[in-house]
PDB file of N, CA and C in Angstrom:
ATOM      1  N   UNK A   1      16.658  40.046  39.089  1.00  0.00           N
ATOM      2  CA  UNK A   1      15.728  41.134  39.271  1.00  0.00           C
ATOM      3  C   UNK A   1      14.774  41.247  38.073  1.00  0.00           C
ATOM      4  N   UNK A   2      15.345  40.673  36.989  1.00  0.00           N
ATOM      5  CA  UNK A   2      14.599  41.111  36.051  1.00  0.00           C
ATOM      6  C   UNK A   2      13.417  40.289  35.741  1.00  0.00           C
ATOM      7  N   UNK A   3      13.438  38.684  36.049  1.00  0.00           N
ATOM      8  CA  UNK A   3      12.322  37.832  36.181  1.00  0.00           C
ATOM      9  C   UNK A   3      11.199  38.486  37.152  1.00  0.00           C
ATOM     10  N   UNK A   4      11.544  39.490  38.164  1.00  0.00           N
ATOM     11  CA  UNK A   4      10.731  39.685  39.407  1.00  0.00           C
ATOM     12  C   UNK A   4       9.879  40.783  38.604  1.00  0.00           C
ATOM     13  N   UNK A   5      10.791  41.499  38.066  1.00  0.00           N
ATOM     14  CA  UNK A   5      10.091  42.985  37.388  1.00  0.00           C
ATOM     15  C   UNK A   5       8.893  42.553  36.305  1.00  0.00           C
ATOM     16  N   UNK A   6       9.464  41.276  35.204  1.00  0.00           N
ATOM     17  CA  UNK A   6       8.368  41.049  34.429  1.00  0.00           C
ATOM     18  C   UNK A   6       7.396  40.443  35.142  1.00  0.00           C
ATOM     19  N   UNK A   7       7.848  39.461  36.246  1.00  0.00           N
ATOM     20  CA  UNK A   7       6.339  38.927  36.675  1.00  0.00           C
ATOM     21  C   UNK A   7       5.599  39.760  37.232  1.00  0.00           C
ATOM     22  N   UNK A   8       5.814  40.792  37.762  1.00  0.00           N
ATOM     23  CA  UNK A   8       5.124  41.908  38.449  1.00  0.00           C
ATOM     24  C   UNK A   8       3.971  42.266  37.122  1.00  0.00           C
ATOM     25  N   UNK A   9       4.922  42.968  36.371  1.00  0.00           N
ATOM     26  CA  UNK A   9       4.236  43.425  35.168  1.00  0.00           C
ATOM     27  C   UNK A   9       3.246  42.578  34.945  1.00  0.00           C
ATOM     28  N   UNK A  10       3.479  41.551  34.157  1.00  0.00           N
ATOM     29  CA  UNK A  10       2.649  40.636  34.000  1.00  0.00           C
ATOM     30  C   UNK A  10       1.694  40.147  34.883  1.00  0.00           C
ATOM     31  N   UNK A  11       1.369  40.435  36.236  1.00  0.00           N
ATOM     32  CA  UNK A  11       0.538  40.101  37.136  1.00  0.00           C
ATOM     33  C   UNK A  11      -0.422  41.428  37.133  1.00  0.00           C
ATOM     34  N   UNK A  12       0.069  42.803  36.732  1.00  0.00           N
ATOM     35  CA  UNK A  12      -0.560  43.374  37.053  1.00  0.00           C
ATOM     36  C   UNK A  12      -1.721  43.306  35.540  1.00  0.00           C
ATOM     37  N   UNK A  13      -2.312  42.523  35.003  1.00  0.00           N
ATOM     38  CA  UNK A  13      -3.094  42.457  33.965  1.00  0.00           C
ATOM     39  C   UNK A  13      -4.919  41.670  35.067  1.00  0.00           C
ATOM     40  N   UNK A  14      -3.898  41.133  35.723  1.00  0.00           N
ATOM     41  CA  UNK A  14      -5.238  40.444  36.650  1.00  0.00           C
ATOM     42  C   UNK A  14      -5.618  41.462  37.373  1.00  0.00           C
ATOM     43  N   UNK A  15      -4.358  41.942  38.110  1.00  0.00           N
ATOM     44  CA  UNK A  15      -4.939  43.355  39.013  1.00  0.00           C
ATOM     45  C   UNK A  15      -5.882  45.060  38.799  1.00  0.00           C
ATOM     46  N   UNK A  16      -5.524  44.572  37.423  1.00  0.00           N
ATOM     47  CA  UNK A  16      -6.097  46.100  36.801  1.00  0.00           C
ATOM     48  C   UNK A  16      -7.280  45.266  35.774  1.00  0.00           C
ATOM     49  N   UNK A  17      -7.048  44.630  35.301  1.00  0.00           N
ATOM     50  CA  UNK A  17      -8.222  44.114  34.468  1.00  0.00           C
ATOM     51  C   UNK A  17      -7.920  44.429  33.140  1.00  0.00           C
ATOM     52  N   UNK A  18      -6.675  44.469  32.730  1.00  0.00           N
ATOM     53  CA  UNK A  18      -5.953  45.045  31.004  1.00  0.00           C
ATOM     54  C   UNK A  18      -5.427  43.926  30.973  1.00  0.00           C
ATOM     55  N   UNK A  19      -4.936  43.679  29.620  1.00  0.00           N
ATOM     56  CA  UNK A  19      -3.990  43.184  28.787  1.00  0.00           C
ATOM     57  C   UNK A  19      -2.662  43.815  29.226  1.00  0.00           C
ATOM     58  N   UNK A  20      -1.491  42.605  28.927  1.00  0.00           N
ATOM     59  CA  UNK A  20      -0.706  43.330  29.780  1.00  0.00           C
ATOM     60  C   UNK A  20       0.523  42.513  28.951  1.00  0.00           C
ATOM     61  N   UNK A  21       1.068  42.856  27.938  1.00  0.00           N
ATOM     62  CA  UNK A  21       2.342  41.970  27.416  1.00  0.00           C
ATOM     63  C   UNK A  21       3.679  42.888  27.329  1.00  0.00           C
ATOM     64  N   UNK A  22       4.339  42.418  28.050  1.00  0.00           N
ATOM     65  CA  UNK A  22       5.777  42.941  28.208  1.00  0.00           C
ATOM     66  C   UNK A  22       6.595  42.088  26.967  1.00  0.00           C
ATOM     67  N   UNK A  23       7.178  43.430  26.652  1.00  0.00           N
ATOM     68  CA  UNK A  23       8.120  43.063  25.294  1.00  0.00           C
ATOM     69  C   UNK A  23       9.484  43.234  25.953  1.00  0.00           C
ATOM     70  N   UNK A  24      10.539  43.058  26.430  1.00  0.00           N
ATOM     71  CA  UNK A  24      11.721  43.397  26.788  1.00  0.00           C
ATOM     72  C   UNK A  24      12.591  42.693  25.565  1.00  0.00           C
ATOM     73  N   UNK A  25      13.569  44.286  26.013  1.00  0.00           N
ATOM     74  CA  UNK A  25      14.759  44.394  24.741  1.00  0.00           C
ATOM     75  C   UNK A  25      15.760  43.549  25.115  1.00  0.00           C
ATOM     76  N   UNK A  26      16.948  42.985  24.526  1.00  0.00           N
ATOM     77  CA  UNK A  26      17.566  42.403  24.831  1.00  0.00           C
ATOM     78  C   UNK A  26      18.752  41.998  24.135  1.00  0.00           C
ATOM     79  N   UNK A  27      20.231  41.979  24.412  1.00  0.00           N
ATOM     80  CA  UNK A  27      21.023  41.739  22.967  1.00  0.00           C
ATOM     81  C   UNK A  27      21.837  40.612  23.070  1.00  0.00           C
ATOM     82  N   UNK A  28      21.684  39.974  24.330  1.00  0.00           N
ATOM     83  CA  UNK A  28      22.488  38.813  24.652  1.00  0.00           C
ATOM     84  C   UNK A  28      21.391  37.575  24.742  1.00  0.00           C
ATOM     85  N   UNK A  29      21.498  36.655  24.481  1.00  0.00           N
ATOM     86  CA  UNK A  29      21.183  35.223  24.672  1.00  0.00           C
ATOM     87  C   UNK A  29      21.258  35.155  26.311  1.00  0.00           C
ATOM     88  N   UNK A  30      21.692  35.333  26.837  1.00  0.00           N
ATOM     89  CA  UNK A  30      21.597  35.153  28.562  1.00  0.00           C
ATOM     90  C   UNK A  30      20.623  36.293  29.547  1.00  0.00           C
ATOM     91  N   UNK A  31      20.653  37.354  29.086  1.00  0.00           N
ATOM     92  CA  UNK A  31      19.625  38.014  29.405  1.00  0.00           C
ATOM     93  C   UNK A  31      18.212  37.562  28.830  1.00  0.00           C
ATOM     94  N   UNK A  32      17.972  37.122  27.915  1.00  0.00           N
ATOM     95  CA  UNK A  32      16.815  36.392  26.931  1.00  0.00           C
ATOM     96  C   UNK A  32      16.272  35.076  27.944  1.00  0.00           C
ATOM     97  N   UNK A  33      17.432  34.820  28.473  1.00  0.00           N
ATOM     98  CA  UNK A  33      17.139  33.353  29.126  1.00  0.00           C
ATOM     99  C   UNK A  33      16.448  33.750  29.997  1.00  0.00           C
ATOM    100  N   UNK A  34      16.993  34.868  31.150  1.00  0.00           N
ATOM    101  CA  UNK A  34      16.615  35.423  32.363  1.00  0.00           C
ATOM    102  C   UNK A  34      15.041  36.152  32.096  1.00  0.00           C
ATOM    103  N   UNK A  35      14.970  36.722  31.464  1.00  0.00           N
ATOM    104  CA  UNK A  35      13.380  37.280  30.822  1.00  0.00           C
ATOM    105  C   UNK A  35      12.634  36.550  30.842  1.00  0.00           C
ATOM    106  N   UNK A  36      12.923  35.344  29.664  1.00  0.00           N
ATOM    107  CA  UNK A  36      11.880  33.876  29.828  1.00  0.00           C
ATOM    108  C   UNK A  36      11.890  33.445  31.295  1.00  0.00           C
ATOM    109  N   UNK A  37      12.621  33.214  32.096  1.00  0.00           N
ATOM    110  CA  UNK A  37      12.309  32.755  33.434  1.00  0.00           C
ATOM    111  C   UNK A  37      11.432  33.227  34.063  1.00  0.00           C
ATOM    112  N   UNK A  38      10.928  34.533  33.570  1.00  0.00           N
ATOM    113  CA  UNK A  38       9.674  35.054  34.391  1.00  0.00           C
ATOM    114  C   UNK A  38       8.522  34.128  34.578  1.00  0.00           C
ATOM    115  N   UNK A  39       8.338  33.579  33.147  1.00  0.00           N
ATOM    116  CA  UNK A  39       7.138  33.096  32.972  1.00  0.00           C
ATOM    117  C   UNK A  39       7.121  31.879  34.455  1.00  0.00           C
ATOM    118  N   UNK A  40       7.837  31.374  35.099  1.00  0.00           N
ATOM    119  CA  UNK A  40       7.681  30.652  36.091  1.00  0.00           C
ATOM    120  C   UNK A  40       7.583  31.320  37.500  1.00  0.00           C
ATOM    121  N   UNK A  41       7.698  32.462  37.462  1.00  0.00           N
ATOM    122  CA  UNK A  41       7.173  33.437  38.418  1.00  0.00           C
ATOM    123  C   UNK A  41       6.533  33.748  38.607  1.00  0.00           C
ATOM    124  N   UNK A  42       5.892  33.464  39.638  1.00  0.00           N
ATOM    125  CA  UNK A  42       4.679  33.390  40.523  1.00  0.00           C
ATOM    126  C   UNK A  42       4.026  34.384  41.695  1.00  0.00           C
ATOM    127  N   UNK A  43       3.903  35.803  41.933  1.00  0.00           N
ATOM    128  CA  UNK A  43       4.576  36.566  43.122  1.00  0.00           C
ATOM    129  C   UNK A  43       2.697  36.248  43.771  1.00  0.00           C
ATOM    130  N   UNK A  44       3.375  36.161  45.133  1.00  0.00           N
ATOM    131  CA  UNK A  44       1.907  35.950  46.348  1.00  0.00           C
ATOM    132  C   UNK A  44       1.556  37.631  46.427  1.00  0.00           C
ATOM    133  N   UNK A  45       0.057  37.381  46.860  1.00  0.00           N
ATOM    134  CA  UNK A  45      -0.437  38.133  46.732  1.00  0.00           C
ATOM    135  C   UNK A  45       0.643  39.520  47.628  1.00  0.00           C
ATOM    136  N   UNK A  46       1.350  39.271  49.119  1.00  0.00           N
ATOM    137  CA  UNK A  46       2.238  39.556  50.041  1.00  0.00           C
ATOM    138  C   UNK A  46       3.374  40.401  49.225  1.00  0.00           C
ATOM    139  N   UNK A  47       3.703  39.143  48.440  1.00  0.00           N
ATOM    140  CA  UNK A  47       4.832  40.290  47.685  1.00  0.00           C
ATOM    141  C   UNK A  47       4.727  40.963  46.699  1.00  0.00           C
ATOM    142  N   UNK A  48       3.372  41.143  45.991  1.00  0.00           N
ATOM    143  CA  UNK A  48       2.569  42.471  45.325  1.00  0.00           C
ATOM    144  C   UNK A  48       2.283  43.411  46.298  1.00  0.00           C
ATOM    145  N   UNK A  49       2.241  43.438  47.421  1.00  0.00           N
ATOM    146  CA  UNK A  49       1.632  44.092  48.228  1.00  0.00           C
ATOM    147  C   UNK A  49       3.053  44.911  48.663  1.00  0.00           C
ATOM    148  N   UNK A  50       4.017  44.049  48.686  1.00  0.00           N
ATOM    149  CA  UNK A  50       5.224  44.819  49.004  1.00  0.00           C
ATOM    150  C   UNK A  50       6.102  45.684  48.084  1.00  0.00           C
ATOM    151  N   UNK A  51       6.076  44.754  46.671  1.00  0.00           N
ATOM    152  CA  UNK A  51       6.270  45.774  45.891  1.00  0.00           C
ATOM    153  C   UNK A  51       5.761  47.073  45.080  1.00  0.00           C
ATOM    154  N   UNK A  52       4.676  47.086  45.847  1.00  0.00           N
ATOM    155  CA  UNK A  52       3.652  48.494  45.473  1.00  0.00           C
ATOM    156  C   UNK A  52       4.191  49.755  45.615  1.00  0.00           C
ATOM    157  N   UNK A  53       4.894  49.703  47.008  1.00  0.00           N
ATOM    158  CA  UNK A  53       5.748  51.211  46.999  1.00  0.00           C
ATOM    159  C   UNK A  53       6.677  50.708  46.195  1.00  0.00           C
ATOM    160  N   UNK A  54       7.398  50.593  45.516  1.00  0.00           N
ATOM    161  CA  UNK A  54       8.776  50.436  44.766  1.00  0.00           C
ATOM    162  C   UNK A  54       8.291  50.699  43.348  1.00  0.00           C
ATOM    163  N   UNK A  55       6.986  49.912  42.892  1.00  0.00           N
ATOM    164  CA  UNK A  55       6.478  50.421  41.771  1.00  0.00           C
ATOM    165  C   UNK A  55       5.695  51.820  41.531  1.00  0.00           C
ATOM    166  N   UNK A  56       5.794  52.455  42.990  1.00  0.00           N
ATOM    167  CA  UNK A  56       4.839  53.817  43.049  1.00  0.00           C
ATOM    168  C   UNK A  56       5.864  54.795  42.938  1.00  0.00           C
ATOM    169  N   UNK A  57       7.085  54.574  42.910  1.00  0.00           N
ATOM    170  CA  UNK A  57       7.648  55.353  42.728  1.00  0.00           C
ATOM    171  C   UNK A  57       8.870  55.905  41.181  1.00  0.00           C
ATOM    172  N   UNK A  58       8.093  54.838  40.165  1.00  0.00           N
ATOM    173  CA  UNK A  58       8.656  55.213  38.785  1.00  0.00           C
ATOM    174  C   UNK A  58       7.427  55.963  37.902  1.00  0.00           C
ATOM    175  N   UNK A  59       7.643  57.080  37.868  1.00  0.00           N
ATOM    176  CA  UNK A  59       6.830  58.021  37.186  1.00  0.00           C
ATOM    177  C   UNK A  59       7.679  59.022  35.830  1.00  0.00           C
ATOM    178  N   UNK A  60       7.035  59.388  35.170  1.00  0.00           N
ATOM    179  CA  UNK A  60       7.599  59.671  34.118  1.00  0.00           C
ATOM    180  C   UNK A  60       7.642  58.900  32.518  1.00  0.00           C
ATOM    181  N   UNK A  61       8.459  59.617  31.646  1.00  0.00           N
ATOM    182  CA  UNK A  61       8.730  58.944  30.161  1.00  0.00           C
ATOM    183  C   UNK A  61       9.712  58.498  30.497  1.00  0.00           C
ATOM    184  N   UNK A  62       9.882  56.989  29.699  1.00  0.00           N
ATOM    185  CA  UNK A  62      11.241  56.535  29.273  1.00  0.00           C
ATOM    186  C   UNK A  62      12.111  57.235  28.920  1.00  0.00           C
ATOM    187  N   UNK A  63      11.948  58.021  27.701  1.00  0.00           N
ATOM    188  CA  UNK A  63      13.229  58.969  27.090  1.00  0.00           C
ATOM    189  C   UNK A  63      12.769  60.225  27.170  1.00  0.00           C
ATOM    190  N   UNK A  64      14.010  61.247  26.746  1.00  0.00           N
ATOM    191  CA  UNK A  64      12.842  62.528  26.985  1.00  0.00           C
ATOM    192  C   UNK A  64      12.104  62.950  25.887  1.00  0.00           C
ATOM    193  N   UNK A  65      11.636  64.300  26.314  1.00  0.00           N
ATOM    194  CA  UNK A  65      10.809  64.674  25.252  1.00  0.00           C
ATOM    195  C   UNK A  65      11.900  65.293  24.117  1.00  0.00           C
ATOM    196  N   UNK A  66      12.303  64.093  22.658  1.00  0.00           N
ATOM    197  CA  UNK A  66      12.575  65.141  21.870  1.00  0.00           C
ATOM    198  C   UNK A  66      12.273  66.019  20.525  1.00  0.00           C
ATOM    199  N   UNK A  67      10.805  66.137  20.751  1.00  0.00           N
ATOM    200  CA  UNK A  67      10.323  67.647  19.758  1.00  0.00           C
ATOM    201  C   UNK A  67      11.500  68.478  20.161  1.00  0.00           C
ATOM    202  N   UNK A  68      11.730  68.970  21.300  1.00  0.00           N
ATOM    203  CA  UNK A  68      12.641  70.388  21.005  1.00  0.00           C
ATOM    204  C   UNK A  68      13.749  70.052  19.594  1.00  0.00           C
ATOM    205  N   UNK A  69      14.016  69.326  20.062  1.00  0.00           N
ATOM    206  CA  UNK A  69      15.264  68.322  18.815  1.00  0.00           C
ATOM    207  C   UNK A  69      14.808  68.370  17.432  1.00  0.00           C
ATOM    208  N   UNK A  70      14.193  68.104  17.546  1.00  0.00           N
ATOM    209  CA  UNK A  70      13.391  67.720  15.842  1.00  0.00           C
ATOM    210  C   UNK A  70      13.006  69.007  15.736  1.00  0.00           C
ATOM    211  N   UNK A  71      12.170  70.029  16.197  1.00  0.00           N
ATOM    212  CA  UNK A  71      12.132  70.894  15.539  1.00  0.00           C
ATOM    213  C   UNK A  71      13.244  72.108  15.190  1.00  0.00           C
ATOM    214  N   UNK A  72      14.152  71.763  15.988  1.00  0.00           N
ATOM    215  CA  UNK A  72      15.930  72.580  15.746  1.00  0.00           C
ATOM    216  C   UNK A  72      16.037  72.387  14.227  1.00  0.00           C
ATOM    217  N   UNK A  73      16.103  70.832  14.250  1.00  0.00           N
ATOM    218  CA  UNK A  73      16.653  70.600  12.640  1.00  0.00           C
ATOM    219  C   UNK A  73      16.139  71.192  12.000  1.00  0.00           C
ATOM    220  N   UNK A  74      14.994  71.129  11.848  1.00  0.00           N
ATOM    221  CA  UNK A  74      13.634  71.926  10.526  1.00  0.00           C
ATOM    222  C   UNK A  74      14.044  73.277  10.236  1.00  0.00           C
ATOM    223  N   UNK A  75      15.025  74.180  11.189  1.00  0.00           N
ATOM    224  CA  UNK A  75      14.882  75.661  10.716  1.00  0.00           C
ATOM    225  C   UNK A  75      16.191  75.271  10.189  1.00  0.00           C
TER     226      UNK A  75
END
């Protein structure tokens, strides 16, 4: 899944007209492998088209918001 997700990413630099470099984290050597495999991923235009709803539906921040946090400590 995860080769599919970066090539997506990475395709969408043609589709939008940005720069587009995916950094993924990683702590194993075998997940590292699977990441690099993207680069041979290729998705048709069909299966951008299909994964559009699947990507329309992650909205939001990665982590949450924590100012509330940080400003606790300060008092």
């Amino acid at each position: 899944m995860a080769p599919v997700a970066l090539a997506w990413l990475h395709q969408q630099a043609a589709v939008h007209g940005v720069t587009v470099v995916p950094i993924p984290g990683t702590r194993r050597t075998t997940r590292l492998a699977e990441n690099l495999a993207a680069v041979a991923v290729t998705l048709t235009a069909d299966e951008l088209l299909r994964l559009e709803p699947i990507a329309q539906q992650v909205s939001g921040d990665r982590y949450p918001d924590m100012q509330a946090t940080a400003s606790a400590r300060e008092t």
